[in-house]
Protein backbone atom coordinates (compact mmCIF):
# COMPACT_ATOMS: atom_id res chain seq x y z
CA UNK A 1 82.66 94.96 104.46
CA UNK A 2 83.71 92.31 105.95
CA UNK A 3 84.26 93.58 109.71
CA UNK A 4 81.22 91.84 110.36
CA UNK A 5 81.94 88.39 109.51
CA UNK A 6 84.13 85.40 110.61
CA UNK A 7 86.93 84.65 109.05
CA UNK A 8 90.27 83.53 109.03
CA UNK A 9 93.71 84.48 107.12
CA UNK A 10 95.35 81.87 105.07
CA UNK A 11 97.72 81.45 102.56
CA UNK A 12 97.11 80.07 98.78
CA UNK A 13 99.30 78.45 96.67
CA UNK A 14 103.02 76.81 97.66
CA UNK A 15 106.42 76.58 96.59
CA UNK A 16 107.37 79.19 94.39
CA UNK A 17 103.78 81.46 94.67
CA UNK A 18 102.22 81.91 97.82
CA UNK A 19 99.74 84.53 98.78
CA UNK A 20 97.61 85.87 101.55
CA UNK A 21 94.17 84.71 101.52
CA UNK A 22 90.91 85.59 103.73
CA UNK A 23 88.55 82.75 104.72
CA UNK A 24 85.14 83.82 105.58
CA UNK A 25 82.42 82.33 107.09
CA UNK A 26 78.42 82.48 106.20
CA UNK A 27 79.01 84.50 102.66
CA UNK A 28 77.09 83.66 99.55
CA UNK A 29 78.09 83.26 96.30
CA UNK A 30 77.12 86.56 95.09
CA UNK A 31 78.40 88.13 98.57
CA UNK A 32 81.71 86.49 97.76
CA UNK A 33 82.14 87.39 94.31
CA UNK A 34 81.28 91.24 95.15
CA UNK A 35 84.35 90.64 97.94
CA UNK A 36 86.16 89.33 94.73
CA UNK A 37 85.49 92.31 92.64
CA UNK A 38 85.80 95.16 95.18
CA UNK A 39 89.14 93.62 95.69
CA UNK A 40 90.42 93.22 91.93
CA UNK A 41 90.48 89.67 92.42
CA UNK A 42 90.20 87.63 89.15
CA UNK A 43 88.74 84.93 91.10
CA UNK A 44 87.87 83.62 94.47
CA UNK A 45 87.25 79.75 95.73
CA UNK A 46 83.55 79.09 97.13
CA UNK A 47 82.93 77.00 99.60
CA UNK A 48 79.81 74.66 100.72
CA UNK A 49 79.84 72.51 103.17
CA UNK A 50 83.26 69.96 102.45
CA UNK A 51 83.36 71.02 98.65
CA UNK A 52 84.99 74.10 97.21
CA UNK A 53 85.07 75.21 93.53
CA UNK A 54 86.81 77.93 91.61
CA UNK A 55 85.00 80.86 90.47
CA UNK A 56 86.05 83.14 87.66
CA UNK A 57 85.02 86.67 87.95
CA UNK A 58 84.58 88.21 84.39
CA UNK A 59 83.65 90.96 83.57
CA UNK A 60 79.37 91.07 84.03
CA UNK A 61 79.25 87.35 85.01
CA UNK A 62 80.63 84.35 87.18
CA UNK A 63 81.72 81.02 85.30
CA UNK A 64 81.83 78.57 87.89
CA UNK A 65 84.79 75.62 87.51
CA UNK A 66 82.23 72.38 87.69
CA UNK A 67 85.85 70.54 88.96
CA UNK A 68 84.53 70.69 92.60
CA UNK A 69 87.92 70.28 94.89
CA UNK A 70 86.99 68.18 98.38
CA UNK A 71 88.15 68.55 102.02
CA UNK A 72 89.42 65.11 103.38
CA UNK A 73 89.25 66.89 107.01
């Protein structure tokens, strides 16, 4: 799944709670949230361009966090 694609591990979160993270490269929204899912994520953090936003996967929908979180880099 996703074999095919670029991506990079990270970490997410500090301090106290860390955990691994994937970074991918070239997924869409819907591609992304079907990672998510397949994973038993509750959420994942979408990416376009500079800006990022939290996205909540619920149960038969996506609520997208309008707080949009920006790179400085």
């Amino acid at each position: 799944m996703i074999q095919d694609r670029p991506f990079r591990m990270g970490i997410n979160g500090d301090g106290g709670w860390a955990e691994p993270s994937v970074i991918l490269s070239r997924v869409s929204l819907r591609e992304a949230a079907a990672l998510g899912r397949h994973f038993g994520q509750a959420a994942v953090l979408f990416g376009v361009g500079r800006r990022a936003a939290l996205v909540w996967l619920w149960p038969g929908r996506m609520v997208i966090e309008r707080r949009w979180v920006t790179s400085s880099a």
